[in-house]
PDB file of N, CA and C in Angstrom:
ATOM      1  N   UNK A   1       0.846  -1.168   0.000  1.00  0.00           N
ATOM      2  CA  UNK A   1       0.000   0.000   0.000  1.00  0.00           C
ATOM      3  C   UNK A   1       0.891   1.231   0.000  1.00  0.00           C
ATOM      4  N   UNK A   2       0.527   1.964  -0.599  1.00  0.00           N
ATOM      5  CA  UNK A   2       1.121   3.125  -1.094  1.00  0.00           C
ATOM      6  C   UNK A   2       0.279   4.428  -0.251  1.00  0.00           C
ATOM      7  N   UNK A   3       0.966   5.585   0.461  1.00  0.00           N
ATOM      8  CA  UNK A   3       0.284   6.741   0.744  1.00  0.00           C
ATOM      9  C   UNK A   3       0.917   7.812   0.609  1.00  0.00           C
ATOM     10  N   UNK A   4       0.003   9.076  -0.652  1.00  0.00           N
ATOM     11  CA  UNK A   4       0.219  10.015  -0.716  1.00  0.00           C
ATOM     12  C   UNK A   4      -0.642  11.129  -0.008  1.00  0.00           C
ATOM     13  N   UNK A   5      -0.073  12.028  -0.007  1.00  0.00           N
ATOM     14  CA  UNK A   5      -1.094  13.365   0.776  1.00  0.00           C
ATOM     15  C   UNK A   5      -1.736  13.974  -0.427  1.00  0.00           C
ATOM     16  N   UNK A   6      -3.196  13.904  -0.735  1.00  0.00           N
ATOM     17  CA  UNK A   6      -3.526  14.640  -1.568  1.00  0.00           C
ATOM     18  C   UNK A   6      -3.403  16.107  -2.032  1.00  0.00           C
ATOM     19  N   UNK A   7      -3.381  16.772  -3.051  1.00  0.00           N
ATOM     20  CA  UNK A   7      -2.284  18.027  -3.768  1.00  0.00           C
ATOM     21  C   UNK A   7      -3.544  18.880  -3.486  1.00  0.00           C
ATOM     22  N   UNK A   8      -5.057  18.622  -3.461  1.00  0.00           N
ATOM     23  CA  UNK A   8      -6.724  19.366  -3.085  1.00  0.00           C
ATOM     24  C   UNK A   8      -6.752  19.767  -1.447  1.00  0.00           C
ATOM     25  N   UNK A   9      -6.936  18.241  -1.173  1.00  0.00           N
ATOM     26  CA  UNK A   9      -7.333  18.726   0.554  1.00  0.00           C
ATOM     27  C   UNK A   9      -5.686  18.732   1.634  1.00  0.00           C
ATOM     28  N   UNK A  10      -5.072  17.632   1.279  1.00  0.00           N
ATOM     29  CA  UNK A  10      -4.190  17.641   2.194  1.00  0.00           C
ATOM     30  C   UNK A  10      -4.412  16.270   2.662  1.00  0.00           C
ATOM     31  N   UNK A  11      -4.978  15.681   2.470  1.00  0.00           N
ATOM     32  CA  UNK A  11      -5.545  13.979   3.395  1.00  0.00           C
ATOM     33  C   UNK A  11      -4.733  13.590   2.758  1.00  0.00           C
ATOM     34  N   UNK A  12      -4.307  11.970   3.201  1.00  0.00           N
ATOM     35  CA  UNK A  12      -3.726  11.036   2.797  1.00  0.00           C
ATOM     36  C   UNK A  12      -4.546   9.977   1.803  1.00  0.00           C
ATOM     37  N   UNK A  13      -3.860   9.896   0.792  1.00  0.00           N
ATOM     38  CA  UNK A  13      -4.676   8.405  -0.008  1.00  0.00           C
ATOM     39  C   UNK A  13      -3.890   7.158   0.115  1.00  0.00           C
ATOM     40  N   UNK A  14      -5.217   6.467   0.170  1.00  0.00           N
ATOM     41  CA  UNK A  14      -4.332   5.007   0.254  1.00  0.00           C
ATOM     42  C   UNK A  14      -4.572   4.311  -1.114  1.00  0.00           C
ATOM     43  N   UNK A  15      -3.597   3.980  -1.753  1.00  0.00           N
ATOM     44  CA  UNK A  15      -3.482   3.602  -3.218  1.00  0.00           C
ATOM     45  C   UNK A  15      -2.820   1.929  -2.672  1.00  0.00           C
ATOM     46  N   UNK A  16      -3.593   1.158  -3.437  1.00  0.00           N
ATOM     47  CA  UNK A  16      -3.462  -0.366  -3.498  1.00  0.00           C
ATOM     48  C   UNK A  16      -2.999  -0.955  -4.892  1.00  0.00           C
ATOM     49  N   UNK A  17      -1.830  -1.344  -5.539  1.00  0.00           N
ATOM     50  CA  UNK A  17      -1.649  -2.376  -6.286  1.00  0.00           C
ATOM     51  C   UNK A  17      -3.022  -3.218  -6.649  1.00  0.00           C
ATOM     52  N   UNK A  18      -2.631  -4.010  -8.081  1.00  0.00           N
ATOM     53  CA  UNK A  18      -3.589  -5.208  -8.232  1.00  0.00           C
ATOM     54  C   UNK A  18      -3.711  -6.379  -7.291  1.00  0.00           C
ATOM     55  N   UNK A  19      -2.816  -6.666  -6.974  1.00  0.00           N
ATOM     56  CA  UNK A  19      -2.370  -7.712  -5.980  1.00  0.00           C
ATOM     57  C   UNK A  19      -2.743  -7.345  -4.447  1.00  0.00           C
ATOM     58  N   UNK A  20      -2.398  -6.136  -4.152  1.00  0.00           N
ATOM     59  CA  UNK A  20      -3.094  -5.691  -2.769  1.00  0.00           C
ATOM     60  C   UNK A  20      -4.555  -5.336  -2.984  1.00  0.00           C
ATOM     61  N   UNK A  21      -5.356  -5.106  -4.009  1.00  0.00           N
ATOM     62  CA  UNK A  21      -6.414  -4.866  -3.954  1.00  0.00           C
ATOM     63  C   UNK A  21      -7.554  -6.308  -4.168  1.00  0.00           C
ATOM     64  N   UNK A  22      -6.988  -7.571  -4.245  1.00  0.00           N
ATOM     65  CA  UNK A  22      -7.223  -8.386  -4.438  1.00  0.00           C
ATOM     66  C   UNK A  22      -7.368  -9.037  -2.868  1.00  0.00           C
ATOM     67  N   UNK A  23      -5.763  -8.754  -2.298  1.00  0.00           N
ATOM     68  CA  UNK A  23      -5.860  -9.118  -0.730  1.00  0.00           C
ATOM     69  C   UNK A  23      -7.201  -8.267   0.264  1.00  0.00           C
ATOM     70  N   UNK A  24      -7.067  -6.965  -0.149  1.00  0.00           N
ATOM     71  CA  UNK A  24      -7.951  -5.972   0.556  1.00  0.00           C
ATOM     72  C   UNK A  24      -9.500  -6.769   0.291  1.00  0.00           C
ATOM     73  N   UNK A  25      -9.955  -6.994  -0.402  1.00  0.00           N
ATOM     74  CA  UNK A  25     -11.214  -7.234  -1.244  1.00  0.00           C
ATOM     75  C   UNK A  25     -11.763  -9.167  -1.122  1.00  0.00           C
ATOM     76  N   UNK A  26     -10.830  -9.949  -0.521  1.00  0.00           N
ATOM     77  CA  UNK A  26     -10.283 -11.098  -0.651  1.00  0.00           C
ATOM     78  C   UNK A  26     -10.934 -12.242  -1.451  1.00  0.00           C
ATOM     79  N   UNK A  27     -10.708 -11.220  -3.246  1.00  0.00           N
ATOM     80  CA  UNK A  27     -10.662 -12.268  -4.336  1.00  0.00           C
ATOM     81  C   UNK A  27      -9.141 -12.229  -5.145  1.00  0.00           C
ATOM     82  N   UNK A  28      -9.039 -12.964  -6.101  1.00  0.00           N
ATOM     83  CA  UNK A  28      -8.134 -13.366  -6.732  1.00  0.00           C
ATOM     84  C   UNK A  28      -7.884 -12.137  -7.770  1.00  0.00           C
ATOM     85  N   UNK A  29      -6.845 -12.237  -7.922  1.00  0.00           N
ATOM     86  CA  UNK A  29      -5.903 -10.329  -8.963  1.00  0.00           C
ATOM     87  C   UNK A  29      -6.678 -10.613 -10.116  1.00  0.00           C
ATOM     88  N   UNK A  30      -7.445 -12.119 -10.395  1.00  0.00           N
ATOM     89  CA  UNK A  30      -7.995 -12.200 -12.022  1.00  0.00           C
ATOM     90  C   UNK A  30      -9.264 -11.404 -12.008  1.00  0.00           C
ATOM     91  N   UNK A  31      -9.581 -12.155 -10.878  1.00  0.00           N
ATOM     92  CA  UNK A  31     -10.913 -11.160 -10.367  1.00  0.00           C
ATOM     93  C   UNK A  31     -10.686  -9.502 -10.486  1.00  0.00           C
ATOM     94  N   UNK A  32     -10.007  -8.942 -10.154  1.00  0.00           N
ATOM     95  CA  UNK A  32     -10.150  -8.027  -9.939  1.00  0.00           C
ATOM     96  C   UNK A  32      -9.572  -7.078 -11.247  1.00  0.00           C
ATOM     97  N   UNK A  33      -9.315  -7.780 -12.220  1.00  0.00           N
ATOM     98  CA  UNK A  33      -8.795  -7.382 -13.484  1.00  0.00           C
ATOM     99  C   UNK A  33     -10.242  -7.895 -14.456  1.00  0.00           C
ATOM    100  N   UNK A  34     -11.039  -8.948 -14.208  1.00  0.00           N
ATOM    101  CA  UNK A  34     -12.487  -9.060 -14.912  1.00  0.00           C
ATOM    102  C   UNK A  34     -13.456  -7.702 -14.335  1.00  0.00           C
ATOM    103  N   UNK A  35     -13.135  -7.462 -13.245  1.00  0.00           N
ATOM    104  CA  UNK A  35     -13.988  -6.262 -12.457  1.00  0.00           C
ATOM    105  C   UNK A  35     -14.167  -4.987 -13.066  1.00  0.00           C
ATOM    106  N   UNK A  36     -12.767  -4.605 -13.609  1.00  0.00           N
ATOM    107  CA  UNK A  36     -11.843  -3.476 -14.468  1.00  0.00           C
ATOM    108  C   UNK A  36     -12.449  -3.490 -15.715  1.00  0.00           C
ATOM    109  N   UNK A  37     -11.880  -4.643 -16.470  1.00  0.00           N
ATOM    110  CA  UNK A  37     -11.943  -4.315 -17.707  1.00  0.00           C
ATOM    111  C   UNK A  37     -13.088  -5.230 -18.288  1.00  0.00           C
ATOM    112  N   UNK A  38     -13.636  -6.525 -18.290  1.00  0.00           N
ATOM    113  CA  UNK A  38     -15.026  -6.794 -18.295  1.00  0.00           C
ATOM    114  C   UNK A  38     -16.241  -6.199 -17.588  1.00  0.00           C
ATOM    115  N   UNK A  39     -16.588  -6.235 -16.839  1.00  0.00           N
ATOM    116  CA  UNK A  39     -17.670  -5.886 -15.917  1.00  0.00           C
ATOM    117  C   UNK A  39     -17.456  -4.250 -15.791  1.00  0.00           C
ATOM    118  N   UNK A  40     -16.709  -3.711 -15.540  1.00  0.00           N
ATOM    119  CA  UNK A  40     -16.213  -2.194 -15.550  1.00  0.00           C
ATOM    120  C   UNK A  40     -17.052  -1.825 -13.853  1.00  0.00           C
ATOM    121  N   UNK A  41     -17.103  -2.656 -13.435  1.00  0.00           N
ATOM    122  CA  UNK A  41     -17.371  -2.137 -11.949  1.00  0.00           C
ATOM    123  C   UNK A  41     -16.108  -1.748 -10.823  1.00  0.00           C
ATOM    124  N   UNK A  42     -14.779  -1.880 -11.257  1.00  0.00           N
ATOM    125  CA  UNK A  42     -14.108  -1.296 -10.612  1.00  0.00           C
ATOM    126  C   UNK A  42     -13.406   0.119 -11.119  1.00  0.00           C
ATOM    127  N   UNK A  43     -12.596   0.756 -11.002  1.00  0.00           N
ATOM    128  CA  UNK A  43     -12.545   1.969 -11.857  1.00  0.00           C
ATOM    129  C   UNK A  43     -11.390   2.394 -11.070  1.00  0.00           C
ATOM    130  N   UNK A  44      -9.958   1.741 -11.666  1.00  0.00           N
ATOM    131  CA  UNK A  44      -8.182   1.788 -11.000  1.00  0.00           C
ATOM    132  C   UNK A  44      -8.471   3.416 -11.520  1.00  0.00           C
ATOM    133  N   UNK A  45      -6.940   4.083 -11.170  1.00  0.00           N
ATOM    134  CA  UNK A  45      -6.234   4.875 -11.147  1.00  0.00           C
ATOM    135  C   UNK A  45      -5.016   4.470 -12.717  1.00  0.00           C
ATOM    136  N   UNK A  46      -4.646   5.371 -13.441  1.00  0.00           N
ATOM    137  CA  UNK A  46      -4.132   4.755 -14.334  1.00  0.00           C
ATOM    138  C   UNK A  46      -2.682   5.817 -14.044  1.00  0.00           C
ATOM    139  N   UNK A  47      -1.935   5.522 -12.806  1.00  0.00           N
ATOM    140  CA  UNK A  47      -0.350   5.818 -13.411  1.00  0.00           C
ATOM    141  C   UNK A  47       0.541   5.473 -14.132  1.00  0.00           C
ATOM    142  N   UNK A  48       1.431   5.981 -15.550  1.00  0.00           N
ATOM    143  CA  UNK A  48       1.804   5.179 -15.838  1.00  0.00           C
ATOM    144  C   UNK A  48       1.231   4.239 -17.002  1.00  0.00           C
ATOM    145  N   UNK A  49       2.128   3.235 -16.524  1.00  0.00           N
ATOM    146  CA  UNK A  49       1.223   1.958 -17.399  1.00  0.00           C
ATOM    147  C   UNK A  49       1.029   0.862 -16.194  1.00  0.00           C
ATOM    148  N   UNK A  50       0.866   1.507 -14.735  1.00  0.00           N
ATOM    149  CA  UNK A  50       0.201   0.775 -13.840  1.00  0.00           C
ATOM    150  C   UNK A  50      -1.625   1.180 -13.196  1.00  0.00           C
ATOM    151  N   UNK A  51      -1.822  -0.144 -12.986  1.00  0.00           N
ATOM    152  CA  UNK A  51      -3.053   0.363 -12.155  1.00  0.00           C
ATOM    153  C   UNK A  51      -2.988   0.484 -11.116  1.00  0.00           C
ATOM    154  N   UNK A  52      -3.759   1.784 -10.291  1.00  0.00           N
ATOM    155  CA  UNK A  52      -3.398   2.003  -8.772  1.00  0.00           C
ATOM    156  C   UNK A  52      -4.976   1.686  -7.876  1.00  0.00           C
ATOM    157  N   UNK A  53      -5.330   1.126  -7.086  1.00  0.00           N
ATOM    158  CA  UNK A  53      -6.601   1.379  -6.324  1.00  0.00           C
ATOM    159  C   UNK A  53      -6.420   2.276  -5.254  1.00  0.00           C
ATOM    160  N   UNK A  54      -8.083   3.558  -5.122  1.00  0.00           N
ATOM    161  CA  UNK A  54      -7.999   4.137  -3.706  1.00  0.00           C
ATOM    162  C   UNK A  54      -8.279   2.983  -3.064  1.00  0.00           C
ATOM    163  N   UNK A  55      -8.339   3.559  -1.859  1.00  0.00           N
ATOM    164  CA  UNK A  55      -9.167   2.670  -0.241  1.00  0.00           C
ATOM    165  C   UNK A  55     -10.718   2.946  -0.698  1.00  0.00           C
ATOM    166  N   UNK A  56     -10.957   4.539  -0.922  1.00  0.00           N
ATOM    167  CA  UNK A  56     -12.538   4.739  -1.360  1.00  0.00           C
ATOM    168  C   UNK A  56     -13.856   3.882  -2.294  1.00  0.00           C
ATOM    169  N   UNK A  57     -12.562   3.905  -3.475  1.00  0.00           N
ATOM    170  CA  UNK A  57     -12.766   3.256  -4.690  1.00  0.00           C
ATOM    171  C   UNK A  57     -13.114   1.581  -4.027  1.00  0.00           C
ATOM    172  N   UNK A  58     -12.264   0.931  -3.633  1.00  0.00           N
ATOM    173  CA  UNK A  58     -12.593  -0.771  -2.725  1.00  0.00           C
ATOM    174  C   UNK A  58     -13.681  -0.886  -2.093  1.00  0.00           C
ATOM    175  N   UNK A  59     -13.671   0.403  -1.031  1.00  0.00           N
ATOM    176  CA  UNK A  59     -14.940   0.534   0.009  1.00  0.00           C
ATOM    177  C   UNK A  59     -15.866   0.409  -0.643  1.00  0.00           C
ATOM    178  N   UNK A  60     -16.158   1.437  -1.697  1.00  0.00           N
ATOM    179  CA  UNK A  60     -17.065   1.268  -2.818  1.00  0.00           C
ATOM    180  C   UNK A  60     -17.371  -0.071  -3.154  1.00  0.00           C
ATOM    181  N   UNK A  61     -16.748  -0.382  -4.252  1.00  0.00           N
ATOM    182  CA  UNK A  61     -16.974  -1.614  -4.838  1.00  0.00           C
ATOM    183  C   UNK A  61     -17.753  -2.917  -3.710  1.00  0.00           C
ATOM    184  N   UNK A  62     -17.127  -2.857  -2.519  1.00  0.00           N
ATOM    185  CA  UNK A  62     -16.934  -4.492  -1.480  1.00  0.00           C
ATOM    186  C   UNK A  62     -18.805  -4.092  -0.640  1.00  0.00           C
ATOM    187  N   UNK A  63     -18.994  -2.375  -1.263  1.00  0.00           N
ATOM    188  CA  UNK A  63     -20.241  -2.138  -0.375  1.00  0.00           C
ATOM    189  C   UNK A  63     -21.352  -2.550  -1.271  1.00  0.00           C
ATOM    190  N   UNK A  64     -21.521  -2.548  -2.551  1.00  0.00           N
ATOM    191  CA  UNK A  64     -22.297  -2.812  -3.482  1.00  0.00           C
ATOM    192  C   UNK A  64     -22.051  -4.071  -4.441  1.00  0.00           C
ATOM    193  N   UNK A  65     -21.187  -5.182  -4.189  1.00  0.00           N
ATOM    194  CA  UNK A  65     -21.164  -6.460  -4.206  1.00  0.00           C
ATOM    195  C   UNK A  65     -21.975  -7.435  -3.992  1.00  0.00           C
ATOM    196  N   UNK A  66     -22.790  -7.963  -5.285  1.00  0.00           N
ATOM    197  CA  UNK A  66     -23.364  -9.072  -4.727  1.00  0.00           C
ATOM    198  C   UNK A  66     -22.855 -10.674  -4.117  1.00  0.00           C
ATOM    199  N   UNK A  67     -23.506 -11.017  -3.428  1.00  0.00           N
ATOM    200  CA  UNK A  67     -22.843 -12.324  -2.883  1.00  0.00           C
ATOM    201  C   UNK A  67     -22.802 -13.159  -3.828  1.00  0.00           C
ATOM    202  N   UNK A  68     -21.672 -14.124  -3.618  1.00  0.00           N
ATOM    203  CA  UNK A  68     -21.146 -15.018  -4.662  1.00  0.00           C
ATOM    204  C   UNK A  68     -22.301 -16.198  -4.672  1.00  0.00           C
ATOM    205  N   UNK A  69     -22.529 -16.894  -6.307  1.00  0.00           N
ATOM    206  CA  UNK A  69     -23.496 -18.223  -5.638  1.00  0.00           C
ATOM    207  C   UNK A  69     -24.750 -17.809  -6.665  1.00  0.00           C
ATOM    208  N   UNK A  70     -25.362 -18.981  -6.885  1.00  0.00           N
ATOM    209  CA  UNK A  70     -27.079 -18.046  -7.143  1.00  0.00           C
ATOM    210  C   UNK A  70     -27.767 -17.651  -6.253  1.00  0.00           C
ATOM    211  N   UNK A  71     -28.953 -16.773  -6.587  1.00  0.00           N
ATOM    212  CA  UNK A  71     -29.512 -16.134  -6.065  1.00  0.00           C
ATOM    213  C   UNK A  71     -30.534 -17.693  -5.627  1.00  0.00           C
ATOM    214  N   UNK A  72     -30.957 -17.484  -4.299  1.00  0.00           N
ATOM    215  CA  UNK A  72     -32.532 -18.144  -4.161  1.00  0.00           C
ATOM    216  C   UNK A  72     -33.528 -17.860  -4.465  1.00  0.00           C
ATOM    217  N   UNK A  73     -34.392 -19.441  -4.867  1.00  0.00           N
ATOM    218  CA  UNK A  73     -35.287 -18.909  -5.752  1.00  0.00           C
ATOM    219  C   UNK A  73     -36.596 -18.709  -5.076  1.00  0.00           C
ATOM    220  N   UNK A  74     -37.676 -18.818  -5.321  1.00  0.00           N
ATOM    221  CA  UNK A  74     -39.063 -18.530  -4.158  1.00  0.00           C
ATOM    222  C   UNK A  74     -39.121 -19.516  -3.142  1.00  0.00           C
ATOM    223  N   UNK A  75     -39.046 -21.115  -3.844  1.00  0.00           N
ATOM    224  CA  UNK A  75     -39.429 -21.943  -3.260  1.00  0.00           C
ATOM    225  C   UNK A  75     -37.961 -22.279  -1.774  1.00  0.00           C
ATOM    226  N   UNK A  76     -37.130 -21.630  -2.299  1.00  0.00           N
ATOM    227  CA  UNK A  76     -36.422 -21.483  -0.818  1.00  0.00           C
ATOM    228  C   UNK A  76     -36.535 -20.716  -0.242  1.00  0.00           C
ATOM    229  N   UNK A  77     -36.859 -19.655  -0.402  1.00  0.00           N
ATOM    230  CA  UNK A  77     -36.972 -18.327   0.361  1.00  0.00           C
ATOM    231  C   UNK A  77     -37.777 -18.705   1.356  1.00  0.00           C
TER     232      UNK A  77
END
């Protein structure tokens, strides 16, 4: 994890790697590269020719995640 002081407010960001944002989130870096660029529900930081994650950006994502699995259907409910 990476922290800079933002250049706007002054706060600190916490910027995550693919690999740490995978640990943070606890799925697999493939996952989290189908998230990106299939599904487009995650949305990196592009330094570079790396991808960076906030902490915000994760919080995000891990808050509006559906659970893994099918859904149940009436007759279980």
């Amino acid at each position: 994890m990476l922290s800079i002081p933002c250049p706007d407010c002054g706060a600190t960001l916490r910027l995550y790697s693919t690999d740490e944002a995978a640990a943070y989130l606890g799925i697999s870096p493939a996952a989290v590269k189908y998230h990106v660029h299939q599904a487009g529900n995650l949305h990196p930081l592009l330094v570079g020719k790396t991808l960076l994650y906030t902490g915000a950006e994760l919080d995000r994502f891990q808050a509006n995640r559906r659970p893994a699995g099918r859904p149940k259907t009436q007759e279980e409910v």
